[in-house]
PDB file of N, CA and C in Angstrom:
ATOM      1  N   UNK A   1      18.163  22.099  44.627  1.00  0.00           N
ATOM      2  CA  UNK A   1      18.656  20.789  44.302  1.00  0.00           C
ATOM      3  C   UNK A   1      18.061  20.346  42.955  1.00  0.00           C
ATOM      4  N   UNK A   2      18.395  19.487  42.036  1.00  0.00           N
ATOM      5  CA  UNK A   2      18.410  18.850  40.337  1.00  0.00           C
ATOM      6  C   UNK A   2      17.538  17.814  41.072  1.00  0.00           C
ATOM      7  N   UNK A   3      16.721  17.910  40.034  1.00  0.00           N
ATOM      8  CA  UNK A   3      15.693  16.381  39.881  1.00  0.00           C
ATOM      9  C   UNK A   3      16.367  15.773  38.983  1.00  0.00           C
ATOM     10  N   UNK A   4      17.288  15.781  38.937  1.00  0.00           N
ATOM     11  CA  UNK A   4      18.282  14.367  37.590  1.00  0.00           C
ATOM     12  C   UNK A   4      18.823  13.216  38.894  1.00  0.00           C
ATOM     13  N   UNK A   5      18.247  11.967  38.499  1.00  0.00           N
ATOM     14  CA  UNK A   5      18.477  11.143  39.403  1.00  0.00           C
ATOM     15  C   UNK A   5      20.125  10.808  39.688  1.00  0.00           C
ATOM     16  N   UNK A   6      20.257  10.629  40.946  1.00  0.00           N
ATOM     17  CA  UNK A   6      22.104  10.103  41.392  1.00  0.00           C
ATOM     18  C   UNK A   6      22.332   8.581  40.827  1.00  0.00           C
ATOM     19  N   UNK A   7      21.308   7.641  40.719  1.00  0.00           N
ATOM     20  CA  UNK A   7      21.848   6.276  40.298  1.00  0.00           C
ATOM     21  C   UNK A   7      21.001   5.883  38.797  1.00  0.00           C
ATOM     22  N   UNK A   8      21.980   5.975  37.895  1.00  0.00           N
ATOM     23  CA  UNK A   8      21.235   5.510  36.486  1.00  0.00           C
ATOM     24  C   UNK A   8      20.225   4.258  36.510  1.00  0.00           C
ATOM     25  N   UNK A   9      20.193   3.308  37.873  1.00  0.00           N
ATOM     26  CA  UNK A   9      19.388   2.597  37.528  1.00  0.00           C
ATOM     27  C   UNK A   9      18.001   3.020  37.996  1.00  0.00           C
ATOM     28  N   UNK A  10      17.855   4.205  38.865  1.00  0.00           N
ATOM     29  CA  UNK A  10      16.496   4.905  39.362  1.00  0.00           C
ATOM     30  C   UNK A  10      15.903   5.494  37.599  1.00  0.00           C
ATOM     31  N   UNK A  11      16.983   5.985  36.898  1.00  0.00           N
ATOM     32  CA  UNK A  11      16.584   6.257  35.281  1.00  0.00           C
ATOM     33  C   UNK A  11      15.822   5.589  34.696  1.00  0.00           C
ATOM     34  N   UNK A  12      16.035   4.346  34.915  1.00  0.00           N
ATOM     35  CA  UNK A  12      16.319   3.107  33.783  1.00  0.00           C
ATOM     36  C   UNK A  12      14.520   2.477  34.151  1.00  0.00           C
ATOM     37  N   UNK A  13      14.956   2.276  35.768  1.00  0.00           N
ATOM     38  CA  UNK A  13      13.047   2.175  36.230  1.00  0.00           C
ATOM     39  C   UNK A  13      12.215   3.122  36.144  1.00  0.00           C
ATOM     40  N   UNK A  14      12.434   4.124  35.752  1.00  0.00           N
ATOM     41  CA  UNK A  14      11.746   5.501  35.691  1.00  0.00           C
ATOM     42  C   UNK A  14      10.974   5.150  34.402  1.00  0.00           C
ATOM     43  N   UNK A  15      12.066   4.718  33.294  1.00  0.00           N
ATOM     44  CA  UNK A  15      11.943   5.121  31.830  1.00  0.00           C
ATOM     45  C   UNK A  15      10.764   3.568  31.954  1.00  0.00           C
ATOM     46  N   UNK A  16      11.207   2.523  32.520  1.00  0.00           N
ATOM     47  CA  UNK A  16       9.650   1.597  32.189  1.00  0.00           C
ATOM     48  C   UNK A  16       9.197   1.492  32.913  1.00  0.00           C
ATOM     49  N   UNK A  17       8.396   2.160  34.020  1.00  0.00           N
ATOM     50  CA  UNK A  17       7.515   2.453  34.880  1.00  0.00           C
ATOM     51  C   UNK A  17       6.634   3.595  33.706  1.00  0.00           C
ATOM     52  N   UNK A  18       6.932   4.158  33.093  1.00  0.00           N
ATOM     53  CA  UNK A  18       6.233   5.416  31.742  1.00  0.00           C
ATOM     54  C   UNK A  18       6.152   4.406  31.063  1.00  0.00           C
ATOM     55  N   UNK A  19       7.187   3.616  30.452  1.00  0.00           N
ATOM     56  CA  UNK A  19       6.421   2.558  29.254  1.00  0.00           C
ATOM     57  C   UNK A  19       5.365   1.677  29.779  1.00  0.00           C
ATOM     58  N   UNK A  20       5.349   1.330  31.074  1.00  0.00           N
ATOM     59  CA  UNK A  20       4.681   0.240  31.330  1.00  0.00           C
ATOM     60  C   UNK A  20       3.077   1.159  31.100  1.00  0.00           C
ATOM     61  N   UNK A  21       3.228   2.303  32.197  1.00  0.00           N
ATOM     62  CA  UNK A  21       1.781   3.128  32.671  1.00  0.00           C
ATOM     63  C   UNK A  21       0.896   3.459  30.838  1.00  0.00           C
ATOM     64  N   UNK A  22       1.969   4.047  30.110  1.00  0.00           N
ATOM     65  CA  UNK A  22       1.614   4.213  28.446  1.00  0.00           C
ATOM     66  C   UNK A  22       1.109   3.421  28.104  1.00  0.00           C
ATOM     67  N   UNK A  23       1.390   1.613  27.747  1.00  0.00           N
ATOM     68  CA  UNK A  23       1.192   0.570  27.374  1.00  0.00           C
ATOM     69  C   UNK A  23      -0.238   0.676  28.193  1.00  0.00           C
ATOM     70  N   UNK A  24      -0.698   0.493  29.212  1.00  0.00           N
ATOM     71  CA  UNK A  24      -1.853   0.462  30.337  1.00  0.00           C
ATOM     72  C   UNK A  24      -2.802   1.080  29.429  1.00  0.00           C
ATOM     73  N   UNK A  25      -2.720   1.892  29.563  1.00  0.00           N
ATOM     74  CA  UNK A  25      -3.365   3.739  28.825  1.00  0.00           C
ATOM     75  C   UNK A  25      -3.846   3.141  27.640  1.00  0.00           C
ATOM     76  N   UNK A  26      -2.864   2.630  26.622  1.00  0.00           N
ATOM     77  CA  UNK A  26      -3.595   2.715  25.683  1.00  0.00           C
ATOM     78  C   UNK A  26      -4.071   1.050  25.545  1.00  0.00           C
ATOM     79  N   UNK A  27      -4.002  -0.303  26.130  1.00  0.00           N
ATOM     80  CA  UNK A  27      -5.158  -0.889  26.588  1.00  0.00           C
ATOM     81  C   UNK A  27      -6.330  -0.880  26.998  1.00  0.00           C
ATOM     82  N   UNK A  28      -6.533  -0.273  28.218  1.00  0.00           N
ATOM     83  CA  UNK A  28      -7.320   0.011  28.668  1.00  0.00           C
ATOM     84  C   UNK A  28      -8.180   0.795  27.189  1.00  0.00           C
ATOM     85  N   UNK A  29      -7.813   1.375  26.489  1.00  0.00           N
ATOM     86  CA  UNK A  29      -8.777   2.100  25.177  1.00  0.00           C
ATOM     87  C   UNK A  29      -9.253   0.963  24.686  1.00  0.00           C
ATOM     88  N   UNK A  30      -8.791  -0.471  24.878  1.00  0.00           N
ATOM     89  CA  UNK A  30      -9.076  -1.397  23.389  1.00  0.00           C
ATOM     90  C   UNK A  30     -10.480  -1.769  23.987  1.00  0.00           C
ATOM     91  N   UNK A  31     -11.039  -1.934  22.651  1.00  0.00           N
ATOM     92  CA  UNK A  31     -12.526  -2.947  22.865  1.00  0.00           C
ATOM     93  C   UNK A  31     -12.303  -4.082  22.866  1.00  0.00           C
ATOM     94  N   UNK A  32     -12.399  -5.421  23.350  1.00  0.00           N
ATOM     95  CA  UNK A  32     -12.232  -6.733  22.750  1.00  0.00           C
ATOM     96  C   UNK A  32     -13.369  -7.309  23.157  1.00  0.00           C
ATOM     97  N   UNK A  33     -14.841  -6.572  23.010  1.00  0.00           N
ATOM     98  CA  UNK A  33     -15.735  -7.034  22.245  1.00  0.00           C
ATOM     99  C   UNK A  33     -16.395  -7.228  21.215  1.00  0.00           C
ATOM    100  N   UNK A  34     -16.327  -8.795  21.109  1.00  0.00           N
ATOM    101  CA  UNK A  34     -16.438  -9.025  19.637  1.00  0.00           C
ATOM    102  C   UNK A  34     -17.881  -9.567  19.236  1.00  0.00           C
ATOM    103  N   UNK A  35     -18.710  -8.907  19.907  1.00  0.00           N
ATOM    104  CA  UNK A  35     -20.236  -8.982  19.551  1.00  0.00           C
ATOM    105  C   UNK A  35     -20.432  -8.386  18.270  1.00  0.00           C
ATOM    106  N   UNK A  36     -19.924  -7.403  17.816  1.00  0.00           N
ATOM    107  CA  UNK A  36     -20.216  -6.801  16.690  1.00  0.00           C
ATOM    108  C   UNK A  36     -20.998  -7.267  15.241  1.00  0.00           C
ATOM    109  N   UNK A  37     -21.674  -7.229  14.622  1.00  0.00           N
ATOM    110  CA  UNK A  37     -22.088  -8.092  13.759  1.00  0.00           C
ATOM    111  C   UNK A  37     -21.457  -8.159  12.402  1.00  0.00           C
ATOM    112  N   UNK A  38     -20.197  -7.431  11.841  1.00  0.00           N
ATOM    113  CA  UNK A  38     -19.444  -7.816  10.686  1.00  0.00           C
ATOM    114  C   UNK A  38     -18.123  -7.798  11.605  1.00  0.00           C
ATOM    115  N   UNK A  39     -17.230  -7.849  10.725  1.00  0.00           N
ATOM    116  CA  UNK A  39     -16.104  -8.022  10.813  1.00  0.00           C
ATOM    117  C   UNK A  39     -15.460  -7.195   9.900  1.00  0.00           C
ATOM    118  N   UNK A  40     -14.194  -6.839   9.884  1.00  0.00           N
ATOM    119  CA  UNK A  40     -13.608  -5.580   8.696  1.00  0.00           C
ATOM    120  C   UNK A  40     -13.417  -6.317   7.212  1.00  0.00           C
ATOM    121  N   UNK A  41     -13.158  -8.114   7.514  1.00  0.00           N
ATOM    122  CA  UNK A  41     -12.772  -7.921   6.041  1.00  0.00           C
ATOM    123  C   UNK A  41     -14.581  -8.740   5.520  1.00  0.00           C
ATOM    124  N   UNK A  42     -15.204  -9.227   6.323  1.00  0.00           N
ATOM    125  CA  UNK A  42     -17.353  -8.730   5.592  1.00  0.00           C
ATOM    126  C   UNK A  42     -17.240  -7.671   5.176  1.00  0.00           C
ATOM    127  N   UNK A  43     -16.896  -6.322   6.117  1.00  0.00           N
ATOM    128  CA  UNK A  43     -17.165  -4.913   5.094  1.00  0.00           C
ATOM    129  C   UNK A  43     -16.608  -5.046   4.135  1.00  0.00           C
ATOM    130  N   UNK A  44     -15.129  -5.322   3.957  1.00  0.00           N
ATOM    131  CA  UNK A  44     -14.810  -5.533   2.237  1.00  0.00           C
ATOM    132  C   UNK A  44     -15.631  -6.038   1.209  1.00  0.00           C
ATOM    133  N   UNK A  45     -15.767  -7.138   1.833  1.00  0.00           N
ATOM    134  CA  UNK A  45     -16.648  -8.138   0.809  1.00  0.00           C
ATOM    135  C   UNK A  45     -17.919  -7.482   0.583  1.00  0.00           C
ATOM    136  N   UNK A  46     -18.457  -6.849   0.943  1.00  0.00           N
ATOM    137  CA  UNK A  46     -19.597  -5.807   0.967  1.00  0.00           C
ATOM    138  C   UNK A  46     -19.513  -4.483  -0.113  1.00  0.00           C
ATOM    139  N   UNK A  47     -17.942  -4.010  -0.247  1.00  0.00           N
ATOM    140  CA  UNK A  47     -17.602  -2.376  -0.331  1.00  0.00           C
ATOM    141  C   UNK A  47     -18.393  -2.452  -1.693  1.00  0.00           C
ATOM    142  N   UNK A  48     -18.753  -0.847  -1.959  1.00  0.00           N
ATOM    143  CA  UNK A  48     -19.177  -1.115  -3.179  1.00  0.00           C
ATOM    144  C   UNK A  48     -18.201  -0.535  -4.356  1.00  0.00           C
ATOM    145  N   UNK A  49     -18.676  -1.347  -5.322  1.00  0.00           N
ATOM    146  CA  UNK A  49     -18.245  -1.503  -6.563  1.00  0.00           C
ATOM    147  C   UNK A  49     -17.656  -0.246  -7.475  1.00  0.00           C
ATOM    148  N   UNK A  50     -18.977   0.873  -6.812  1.00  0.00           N
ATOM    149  CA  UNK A  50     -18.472   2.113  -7.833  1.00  0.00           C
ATOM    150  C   UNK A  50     -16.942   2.143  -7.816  1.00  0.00           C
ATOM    151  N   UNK A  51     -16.482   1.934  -6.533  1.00  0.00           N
ATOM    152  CA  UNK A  51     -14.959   3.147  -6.397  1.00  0.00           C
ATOM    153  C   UNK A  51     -14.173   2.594  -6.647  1.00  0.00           C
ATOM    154  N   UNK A  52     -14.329   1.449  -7.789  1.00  0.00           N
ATOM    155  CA  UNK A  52     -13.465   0.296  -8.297  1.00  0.00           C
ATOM    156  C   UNK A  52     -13.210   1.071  -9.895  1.00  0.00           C
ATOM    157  N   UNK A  53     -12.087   0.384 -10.271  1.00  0.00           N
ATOM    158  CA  UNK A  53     -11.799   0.891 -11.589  1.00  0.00           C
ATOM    159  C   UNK A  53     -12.942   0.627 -12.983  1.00  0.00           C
ATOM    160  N   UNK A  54     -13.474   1.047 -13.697  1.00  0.00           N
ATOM    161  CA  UNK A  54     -14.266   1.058 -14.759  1.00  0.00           C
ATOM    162  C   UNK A  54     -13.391   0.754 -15.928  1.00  0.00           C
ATOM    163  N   UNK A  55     -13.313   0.102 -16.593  1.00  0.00           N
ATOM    164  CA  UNK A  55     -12.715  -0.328 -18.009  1.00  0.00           C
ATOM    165  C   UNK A  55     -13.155   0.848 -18.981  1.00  0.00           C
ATOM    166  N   UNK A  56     -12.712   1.577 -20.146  1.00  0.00           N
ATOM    167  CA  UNK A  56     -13.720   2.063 -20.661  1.00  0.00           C
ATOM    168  C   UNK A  56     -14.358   1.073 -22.055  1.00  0.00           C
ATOM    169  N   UNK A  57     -14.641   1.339 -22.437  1.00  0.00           N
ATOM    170  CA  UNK A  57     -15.782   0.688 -23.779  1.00  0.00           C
ATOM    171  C   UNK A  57     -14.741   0.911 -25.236  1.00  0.00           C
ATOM    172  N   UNK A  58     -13.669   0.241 -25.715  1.00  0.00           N
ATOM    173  CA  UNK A  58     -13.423   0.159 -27.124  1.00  0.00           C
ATOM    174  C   UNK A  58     -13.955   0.032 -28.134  1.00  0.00           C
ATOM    175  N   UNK A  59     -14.295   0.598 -29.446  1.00  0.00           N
ATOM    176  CA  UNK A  59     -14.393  -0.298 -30.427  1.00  0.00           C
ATOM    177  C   UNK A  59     -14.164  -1.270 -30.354  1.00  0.00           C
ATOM    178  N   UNK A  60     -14.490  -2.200 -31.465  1.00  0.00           N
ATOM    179  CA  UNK A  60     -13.929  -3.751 -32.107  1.00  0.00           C
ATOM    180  C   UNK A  60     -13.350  -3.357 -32.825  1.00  0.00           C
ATOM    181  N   UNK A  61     -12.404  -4.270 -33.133  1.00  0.00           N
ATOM    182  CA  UNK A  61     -11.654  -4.260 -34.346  1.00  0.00           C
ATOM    183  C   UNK A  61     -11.697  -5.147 -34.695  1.00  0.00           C
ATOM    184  N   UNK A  62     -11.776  -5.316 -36.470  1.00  0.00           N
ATOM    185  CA  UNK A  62     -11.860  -6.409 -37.222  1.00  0.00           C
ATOM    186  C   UNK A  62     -10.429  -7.063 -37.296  1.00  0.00           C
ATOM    187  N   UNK A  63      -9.855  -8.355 -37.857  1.00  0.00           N
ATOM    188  CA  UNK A  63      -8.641  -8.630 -38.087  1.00  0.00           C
ATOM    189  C   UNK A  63      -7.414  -7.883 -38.657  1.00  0.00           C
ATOM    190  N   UNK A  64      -7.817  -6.835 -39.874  1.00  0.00           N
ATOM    191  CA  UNK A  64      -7.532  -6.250 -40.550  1.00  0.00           C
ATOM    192  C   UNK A  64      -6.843  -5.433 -39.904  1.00  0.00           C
ATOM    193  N   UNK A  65      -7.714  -5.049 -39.280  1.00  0.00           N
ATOM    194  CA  UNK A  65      -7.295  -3.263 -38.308  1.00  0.00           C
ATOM    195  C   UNK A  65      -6.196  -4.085 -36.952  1.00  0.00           C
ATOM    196  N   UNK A  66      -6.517  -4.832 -36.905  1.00  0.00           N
ATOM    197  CA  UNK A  66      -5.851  -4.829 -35.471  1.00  0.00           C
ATOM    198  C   UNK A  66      -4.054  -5.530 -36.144  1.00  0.00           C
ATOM    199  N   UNK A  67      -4.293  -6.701 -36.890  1.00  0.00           N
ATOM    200  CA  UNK A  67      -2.864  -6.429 -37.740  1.00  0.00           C
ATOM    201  C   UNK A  67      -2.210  -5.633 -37.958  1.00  0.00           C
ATOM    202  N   UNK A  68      -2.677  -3.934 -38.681  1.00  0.00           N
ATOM    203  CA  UNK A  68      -1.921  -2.881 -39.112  1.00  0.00           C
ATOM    204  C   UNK A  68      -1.904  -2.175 -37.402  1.00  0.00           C
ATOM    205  N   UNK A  69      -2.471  -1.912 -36.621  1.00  0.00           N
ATOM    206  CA  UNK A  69      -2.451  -1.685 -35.328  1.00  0.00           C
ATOM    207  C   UNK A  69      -0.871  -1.958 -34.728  1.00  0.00           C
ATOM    208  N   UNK A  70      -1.001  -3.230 -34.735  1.00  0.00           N
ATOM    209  CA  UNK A  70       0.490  -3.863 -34.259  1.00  0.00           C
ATOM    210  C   UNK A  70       1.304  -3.577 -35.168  1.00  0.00           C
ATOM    211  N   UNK A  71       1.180  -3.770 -36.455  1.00  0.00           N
ATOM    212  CA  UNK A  71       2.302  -3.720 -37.166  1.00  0.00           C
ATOM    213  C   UNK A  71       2.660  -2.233 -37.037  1.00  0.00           C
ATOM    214  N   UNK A  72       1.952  -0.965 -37.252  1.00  0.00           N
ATOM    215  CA  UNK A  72       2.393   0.038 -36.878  1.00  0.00           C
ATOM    216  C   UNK A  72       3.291   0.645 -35.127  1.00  0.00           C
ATOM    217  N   UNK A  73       3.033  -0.032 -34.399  1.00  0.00           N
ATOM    218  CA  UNK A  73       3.552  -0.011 -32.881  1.00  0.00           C
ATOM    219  C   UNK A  73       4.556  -0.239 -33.064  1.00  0.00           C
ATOM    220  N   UNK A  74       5.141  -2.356 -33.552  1.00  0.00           N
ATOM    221  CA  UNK A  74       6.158  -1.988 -33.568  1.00  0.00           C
ATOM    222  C   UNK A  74       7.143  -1.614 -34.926  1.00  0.00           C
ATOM    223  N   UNK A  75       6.833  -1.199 -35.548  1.00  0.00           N
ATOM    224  CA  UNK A  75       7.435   0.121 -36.447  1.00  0.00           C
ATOM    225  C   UNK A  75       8.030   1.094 -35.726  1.00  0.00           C
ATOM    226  N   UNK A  76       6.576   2.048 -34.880  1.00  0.00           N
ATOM    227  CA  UNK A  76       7.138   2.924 -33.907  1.00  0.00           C
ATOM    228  C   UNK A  76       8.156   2.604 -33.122  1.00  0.00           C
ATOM    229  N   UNK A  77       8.118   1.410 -32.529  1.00  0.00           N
ATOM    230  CA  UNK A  77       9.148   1.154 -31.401  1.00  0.00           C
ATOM    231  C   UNK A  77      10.738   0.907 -32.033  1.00  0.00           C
ATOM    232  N   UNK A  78      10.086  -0.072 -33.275  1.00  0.00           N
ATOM    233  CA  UNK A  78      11.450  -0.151 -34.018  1.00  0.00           C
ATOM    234  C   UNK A  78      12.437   1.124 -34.258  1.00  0.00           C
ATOM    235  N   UNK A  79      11.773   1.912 -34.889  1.00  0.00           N
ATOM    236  CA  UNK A  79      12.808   4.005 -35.184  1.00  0.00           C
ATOM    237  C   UNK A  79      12.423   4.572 -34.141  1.00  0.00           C
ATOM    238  N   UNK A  80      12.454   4.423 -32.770  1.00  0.00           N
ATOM    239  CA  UNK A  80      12.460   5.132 -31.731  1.00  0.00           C
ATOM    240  C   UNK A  80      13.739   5.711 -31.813  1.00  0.00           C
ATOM    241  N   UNK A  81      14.303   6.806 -31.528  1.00  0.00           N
ATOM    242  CA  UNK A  81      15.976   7.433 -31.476  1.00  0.00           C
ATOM    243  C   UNK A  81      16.315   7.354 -30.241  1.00  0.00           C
ATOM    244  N   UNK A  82      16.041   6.326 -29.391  1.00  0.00           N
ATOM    245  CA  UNK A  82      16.513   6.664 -27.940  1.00  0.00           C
ATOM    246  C   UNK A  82      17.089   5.498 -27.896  1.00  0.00           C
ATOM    247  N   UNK A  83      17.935   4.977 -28.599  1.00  0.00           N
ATOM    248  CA  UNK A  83      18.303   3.423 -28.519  1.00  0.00           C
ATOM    249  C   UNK A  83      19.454   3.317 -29.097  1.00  0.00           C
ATOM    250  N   UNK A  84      20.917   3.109 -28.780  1.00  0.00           N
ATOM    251  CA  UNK A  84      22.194   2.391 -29.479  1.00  0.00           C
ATOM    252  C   UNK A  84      22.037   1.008 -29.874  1.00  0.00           C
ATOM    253  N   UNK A  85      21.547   0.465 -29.156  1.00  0.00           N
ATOM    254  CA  UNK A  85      22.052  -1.391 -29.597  1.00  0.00           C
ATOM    255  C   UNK A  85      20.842  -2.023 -29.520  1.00  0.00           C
ATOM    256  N   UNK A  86      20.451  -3.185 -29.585  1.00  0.00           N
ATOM    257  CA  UNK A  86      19.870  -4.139 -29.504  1.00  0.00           C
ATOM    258  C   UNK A  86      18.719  -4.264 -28.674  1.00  0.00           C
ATOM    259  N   UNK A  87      19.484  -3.809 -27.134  1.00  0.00           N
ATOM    260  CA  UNK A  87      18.522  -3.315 -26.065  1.00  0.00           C
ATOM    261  C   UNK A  87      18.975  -4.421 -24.949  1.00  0.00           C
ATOM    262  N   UNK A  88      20.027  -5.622 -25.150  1.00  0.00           N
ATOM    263  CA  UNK A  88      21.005  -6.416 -24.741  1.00  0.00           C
ATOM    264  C   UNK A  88      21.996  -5.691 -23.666  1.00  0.00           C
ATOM    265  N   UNK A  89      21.952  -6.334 -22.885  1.00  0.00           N
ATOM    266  CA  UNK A  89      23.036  -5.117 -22.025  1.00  0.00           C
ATOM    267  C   UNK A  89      24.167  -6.574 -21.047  1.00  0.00           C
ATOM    268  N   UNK A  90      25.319  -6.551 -21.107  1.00  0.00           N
ATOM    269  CA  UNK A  90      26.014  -7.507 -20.373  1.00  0.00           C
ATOM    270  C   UNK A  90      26.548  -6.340 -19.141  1.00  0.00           C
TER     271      UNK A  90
END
């Protein structure tokens, strides 16, 4: 004889009688003691610093330099060859 049930609704309680027992299962795992002495976002506020991004160290630039700086960029950008029009698009 088939273990496939005769009335779809013996299915139907089958299928959440497993969701229900699953759901149980993985409750029963939770801690919800909250004695602990931080909390996850204290550890943030804690994390350290190294594994944060570092800026690196530029020169200065005097007025001079940083004028021809820009003015050379957009030069570059100006004769770029990858460009028909304006850069306007309707």
């Amino acid at each position: 004889m088939s273990k496939t049930p005769q009335n779809p609704e013996d299915d139907a309680s089958d299928e959440v009688e497993l969701m229900r027992s699953e759901f149980a299962s993985i409750v029963e795992g939770l801690s919800l003691d909250e004695s602990s002495p931080s909390t996850f976002l204290e550890d943030l506020e804690r994390s350290d610093d190294a594994e944060g991004f570092i800026a690196p160290m530029l020169p200065r630039q005097n007025l001079r330099s940083t004028f021809f700086s820009a003015k050379n960029a957009i030069t570059r950008w100006f004769n770029r060859g990858d460009h028909d029009d304006d850069g306007a698009h309707i």
